[in-house]
Structure formats: C-alpha cells, structure tokens
PDB file of N, CA and C in Angstrom:
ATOM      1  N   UNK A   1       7.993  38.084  67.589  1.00  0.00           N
ATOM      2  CA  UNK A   1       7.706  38.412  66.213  1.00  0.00           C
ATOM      3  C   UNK A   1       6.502  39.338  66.160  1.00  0.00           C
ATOM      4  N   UNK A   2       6.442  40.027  65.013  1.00  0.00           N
ATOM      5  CA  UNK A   2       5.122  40.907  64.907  1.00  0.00           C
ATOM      6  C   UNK A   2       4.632  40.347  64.202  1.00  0.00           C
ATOM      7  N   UNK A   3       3.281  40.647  64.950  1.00  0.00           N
ATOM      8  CA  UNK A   3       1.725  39.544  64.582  1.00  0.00           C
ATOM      9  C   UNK A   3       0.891  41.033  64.043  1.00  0.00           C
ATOM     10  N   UNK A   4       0.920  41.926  64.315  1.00  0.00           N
ATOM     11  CA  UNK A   4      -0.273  43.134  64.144  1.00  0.00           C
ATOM     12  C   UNK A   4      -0.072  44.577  64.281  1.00  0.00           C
ATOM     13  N   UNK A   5      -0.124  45.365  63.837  1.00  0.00           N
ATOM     14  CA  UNK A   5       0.238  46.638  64.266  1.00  0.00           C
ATOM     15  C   UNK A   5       0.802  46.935  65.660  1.00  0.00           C
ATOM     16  N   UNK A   6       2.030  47.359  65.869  1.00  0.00           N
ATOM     17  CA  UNK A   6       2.383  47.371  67.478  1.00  0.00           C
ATOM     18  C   UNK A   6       2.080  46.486  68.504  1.00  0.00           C
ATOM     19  N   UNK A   7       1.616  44.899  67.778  1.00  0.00           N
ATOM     20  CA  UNK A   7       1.235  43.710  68.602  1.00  0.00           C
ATOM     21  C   UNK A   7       2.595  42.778  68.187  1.00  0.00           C
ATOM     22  N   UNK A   8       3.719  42.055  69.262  1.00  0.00           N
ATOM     23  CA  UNK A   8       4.279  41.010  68.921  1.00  0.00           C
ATOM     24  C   UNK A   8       3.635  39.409  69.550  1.00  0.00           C
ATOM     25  N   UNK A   9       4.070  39.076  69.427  1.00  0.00           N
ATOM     26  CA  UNK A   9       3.929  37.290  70.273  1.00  0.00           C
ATOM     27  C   UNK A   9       5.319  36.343  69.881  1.00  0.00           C
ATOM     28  N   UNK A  10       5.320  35.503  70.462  1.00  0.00           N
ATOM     29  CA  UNK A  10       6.330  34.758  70.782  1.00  0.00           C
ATOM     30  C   UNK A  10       5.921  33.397  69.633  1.00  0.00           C
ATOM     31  N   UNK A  11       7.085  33.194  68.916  1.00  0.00           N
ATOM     32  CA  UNK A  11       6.885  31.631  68.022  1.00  0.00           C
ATOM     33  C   UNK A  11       6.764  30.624  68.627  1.00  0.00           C
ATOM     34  N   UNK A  12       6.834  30.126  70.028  1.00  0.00           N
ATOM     35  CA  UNK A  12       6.328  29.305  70.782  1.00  0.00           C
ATOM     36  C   UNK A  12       4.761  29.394  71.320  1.00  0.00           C
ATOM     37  N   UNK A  13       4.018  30.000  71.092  1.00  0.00           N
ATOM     38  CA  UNK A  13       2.874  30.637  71.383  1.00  0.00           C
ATOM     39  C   UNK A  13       2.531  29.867  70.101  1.00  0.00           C
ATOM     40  N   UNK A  14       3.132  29.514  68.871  1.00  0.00           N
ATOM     41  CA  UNK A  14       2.173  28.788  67.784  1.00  0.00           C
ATOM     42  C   UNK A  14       1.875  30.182  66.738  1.00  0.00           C
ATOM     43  N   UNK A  15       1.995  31.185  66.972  1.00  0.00           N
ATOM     44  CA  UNK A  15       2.373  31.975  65.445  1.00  0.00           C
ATOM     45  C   UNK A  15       3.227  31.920  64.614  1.00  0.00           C
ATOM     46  N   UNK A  16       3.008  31.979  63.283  1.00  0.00           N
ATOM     47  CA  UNK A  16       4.198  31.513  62.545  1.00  0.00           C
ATOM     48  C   UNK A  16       4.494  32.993  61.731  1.00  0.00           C
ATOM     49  N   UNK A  17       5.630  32.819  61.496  1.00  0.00           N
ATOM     50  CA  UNK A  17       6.680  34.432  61.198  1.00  0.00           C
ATOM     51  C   UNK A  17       6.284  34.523  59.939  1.00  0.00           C
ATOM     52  N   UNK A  18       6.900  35.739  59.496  1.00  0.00           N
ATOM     53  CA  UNK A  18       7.093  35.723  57.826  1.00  0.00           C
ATOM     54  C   UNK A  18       5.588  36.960  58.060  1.00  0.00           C
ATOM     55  N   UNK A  19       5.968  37.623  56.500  1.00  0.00           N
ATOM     56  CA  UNK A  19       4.949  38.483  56.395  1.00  0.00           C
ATOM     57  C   UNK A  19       3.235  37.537  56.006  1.00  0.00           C
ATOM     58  N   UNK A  20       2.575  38.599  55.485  1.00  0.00           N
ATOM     59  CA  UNK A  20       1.186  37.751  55.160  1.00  0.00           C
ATOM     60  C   UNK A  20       1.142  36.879  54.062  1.00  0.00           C
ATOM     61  N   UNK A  21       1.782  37.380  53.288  1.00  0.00           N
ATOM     62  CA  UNK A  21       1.856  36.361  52.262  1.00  0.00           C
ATOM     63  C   UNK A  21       2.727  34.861  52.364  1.00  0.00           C
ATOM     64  N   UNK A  22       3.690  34.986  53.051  1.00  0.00           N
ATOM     65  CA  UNK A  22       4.031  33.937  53.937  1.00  0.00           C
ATOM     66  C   UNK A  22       3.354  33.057  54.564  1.00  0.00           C
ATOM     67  N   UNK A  23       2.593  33.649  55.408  1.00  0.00           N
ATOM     68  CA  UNK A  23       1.377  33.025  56.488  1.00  0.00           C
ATOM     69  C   UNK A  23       0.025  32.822  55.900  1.00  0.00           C
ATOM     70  N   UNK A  24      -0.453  33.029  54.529  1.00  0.00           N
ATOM     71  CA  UNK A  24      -1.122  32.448  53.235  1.00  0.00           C
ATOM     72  C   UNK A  24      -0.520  30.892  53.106  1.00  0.00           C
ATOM     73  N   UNK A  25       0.440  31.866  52.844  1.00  0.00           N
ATOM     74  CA  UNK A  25       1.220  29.880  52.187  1.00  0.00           C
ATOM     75  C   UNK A  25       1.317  28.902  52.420  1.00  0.00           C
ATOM     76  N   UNK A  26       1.662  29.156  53.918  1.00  0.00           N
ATOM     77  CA  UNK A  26       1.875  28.194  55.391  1.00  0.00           C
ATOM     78  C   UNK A  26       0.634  27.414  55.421  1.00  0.00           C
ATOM     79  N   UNK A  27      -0.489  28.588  55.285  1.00  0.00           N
ATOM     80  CA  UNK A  27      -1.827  27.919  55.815  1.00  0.00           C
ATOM     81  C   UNK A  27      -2.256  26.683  54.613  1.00  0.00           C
ATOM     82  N   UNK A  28      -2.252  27.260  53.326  1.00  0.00           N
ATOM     83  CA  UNK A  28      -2.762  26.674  52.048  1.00  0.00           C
ATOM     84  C   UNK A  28      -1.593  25.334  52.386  1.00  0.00           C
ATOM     85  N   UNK A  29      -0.493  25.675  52.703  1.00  0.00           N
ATOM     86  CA  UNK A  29       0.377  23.797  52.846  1.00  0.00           C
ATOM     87  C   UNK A  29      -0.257  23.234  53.089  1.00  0.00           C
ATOM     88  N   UNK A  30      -0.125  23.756  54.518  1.00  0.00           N
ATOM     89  CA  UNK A  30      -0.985  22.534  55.713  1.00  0.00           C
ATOM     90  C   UNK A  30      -2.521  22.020  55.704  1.00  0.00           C
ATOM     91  N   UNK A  31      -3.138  23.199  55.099  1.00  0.00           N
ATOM     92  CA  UNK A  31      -4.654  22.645  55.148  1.00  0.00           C
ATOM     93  C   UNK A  31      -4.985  22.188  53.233  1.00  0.00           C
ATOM     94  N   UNK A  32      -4.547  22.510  52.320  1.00  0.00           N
ATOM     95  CA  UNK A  32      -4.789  22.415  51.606  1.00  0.00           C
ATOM     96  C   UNK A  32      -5.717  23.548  51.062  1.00  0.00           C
ATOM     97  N   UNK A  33      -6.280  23.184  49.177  1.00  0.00           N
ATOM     98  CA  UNK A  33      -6.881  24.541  48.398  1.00  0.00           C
ATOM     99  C   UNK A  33      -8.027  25.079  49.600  1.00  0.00           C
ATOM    100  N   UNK A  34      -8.544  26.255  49.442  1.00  0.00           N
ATOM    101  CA  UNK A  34      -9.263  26.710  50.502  1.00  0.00           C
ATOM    102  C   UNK A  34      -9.984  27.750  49.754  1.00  0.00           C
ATOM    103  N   UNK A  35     -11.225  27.917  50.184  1.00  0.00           N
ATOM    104  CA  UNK A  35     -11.918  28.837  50.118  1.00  0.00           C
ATOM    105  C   UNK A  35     -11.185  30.255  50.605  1.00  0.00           C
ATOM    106  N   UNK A  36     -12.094  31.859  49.943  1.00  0.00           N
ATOM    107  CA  UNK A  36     -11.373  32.950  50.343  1.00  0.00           C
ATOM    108  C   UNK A  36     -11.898  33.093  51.948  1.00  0.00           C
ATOM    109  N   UNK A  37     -12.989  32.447  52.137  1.00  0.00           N
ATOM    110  CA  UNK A  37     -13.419  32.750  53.734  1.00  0.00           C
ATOM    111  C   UNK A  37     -12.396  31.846  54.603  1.00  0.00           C
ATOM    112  N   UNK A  38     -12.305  30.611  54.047  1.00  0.00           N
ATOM    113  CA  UNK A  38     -11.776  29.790  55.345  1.00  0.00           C
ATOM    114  C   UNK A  38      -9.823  30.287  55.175  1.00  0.00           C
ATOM    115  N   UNK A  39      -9.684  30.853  53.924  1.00  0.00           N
ATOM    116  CA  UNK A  39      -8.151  31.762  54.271  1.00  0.00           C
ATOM    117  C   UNK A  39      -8.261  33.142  55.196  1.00  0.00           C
ATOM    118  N   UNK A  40      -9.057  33.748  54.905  1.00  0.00           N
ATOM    119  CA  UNK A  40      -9.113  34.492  56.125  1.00  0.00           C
ATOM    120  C   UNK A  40      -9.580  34.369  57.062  1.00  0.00           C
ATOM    121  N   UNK A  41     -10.337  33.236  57.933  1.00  0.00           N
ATOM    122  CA  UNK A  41     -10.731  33.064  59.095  1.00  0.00           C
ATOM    123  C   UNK A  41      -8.962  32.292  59.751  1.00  0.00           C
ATOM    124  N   UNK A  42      -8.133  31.424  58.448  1.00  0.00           N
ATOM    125  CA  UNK A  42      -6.892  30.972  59.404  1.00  0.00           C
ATOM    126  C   UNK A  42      -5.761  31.575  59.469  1.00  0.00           C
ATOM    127  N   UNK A  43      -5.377  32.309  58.831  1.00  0.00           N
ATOM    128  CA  UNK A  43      -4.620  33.540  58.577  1.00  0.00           C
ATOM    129  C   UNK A  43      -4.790  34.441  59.934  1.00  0.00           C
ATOM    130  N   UNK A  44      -6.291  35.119  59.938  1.00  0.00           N
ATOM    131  CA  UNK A  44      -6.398  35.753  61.290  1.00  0.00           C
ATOM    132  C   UNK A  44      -6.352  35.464  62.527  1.00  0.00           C
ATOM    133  N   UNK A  45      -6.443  33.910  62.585  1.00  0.00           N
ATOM    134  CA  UNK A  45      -6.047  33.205  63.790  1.00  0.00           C
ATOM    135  C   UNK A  45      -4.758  33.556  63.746  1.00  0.00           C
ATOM    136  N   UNK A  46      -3.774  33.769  62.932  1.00  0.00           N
ATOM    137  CA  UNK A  46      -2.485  34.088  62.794  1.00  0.00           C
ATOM    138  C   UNK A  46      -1.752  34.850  63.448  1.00  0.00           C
ATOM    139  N   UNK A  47      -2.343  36.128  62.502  1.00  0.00           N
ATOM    140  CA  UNK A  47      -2.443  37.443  62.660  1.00  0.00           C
ATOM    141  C   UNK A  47      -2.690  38.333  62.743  1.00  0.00           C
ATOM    142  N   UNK A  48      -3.098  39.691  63.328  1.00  0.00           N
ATOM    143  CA  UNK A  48      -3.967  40.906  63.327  1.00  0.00           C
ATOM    144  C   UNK A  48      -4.020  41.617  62.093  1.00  0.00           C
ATOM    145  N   UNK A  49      -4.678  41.199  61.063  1.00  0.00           N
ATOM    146  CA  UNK A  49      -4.139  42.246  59.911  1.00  0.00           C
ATOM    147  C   UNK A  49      -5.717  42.537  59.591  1.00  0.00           C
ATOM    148  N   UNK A  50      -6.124  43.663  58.480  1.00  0.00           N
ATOM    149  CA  UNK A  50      -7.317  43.801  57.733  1.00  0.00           C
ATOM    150  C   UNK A  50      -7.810  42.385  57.072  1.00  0.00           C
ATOM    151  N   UNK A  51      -8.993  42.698  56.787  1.00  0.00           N
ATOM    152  CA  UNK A  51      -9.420  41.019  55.570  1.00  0.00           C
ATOM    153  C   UNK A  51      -8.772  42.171  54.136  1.00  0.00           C
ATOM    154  N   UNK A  52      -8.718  43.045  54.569  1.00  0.00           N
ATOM    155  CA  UNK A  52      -8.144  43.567  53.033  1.00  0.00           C
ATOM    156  C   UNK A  52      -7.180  43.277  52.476  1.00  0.00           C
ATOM    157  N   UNK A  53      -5.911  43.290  53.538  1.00  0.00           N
ATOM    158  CA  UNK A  53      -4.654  43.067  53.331  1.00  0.00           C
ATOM    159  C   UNK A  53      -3.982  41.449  52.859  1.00  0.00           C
ATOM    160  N   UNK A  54      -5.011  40.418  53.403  1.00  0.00           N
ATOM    161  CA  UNK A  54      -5.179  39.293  53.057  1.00  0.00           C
ATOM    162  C   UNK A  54      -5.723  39.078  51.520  1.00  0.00           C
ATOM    163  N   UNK A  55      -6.665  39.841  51.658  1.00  0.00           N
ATOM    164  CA  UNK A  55      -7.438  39.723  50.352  1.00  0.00           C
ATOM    165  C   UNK A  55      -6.063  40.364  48.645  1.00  0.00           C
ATOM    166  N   UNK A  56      -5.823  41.366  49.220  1.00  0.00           N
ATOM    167  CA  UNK A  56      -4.870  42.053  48.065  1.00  0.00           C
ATOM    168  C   UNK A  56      -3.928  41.108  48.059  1.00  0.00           C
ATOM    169  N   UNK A  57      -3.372  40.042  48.844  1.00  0.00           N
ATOM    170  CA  UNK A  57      -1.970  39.425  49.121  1.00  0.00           C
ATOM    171  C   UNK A  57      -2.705  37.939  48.318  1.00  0.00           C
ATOM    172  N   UNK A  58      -3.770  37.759  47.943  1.00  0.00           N
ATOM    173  CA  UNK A  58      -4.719  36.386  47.664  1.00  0.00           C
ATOM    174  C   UNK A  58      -4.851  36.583  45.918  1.00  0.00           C
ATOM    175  N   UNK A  59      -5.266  37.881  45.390  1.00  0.00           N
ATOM    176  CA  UNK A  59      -4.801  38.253  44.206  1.00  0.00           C
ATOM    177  C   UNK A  59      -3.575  38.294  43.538  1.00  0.00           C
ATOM    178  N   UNK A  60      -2.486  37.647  44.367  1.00  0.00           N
ATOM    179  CA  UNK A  60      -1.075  38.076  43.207  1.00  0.00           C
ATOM    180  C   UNK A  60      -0.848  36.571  42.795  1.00  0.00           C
ATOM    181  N   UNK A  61      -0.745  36.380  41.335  1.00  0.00           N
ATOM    182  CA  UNK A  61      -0.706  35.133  40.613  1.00  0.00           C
ATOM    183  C   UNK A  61       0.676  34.939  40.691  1.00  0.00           C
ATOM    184  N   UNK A  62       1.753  35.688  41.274  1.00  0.00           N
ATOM    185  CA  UNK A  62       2.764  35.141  41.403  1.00  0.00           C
ATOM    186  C   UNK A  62       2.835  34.119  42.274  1.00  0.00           C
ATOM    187  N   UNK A  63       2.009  34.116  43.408  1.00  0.00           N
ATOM    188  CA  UNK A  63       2.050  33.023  44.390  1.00  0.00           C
ATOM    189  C   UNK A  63       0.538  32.725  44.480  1.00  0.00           C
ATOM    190  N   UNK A  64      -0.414  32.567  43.959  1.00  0.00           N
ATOM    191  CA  UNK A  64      -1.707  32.156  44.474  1.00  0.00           C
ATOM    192  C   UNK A  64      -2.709  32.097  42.969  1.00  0.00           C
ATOM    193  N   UNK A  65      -3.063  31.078  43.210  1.00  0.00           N
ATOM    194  CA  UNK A  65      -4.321  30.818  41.779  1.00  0.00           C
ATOM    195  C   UNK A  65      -5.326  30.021  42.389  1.00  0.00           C
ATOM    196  N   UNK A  66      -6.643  30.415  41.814  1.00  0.00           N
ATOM    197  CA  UNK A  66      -7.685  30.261  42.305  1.00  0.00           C
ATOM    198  C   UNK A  66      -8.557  29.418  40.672  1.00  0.00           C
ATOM    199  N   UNK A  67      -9.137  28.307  41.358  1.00  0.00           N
ATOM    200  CA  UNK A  67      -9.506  27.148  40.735  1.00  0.00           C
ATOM    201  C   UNK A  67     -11.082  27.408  40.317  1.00  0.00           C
ATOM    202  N   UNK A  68     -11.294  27.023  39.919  1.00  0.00           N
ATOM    203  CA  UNK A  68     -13.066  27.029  39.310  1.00  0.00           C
ATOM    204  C   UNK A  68     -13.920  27.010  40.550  1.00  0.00           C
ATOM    205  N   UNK A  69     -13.616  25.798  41.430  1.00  0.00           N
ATOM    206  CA  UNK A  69     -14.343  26.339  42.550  1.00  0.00           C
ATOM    207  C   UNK A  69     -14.455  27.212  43.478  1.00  0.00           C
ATOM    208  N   UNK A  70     -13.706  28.315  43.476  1.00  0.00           N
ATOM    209  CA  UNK A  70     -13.291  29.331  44.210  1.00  0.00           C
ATOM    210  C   UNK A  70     -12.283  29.066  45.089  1.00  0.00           C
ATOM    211  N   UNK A  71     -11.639  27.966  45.018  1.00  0.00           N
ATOM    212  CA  UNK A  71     -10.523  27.696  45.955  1.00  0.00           C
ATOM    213  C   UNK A  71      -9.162  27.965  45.761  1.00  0.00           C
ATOM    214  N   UNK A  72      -8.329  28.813  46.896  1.00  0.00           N
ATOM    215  CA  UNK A  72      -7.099  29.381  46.286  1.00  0.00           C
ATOM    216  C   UNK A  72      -6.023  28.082  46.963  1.00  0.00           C
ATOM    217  N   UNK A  73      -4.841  27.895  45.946  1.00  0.00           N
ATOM    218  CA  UNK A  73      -4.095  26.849  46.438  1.00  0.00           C
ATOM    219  C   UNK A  73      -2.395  27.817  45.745  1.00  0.00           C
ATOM    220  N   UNK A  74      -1.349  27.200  46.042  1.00  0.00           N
ATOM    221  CA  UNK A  74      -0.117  27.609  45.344  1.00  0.00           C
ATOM    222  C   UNK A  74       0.265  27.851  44.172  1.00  0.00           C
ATOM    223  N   UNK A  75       1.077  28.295  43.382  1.00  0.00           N
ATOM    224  CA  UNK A  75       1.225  28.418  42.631  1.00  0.00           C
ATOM    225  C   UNK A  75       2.184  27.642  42.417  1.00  0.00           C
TER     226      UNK A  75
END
C-alpha cells in the first residue's frame, strides 16, 4: 500500500490503508477525541504525509468536529 509519496509498505508491517482521512478516523476510533498534536504525531506514525495535509483533512465537518477543548473526535 502507499504510505508517502513514492513510499509503499506492506499491511502486515501494521499500516493501515485508506487515504488520510481514513487513517484520521482509524486513529480517533481506537484512541479516542484527541488533540490536533497528538492526531498528527499518530497519523504520521502512519504515514509520510505534510502536517498540512492532515491538518486541511481535520477541518472538514463532514467527518471531524472539534469540541471546546480542542479535541477532534467523529462526526
């Protein structure tokens, strides 16, 4: 699967597929609401992407809302 610009890895290796916004989602399941730092510190364990690209994919209220305490969880 592709993890990063011209980088793949193997889904047995423990990366999980799906684009970034996917691998947002995944993370917010399993760990629960999260800060914008601790989504991009597990995300990038993920995958090779910008904090930008995370960040623009963390703004769409179609899938992500962010709580009084700054914590983003599902929609």
């Amino acid at each position: 699967m592709l993890v990063g610009r011209g980088l793949y890895a193997l889904s047995e290796w423990g990366y999980l597929s799906g684009v970034v916004k996917d691998v947002i989602k995944k993370v917010i399941e399993k760990n629960g609401p999260l800060s914008k730092d601790q989504v991009i510190e597990k995300v990038l364990k993920e995958r090779y992407v910008k904090e930008n690209t995370i960040l623009v994919n963390l703004q769409n209220p179609k899938f992500f809302k962010k709580s009084q305490e700054g914590k983003y969880s599902i929609v």
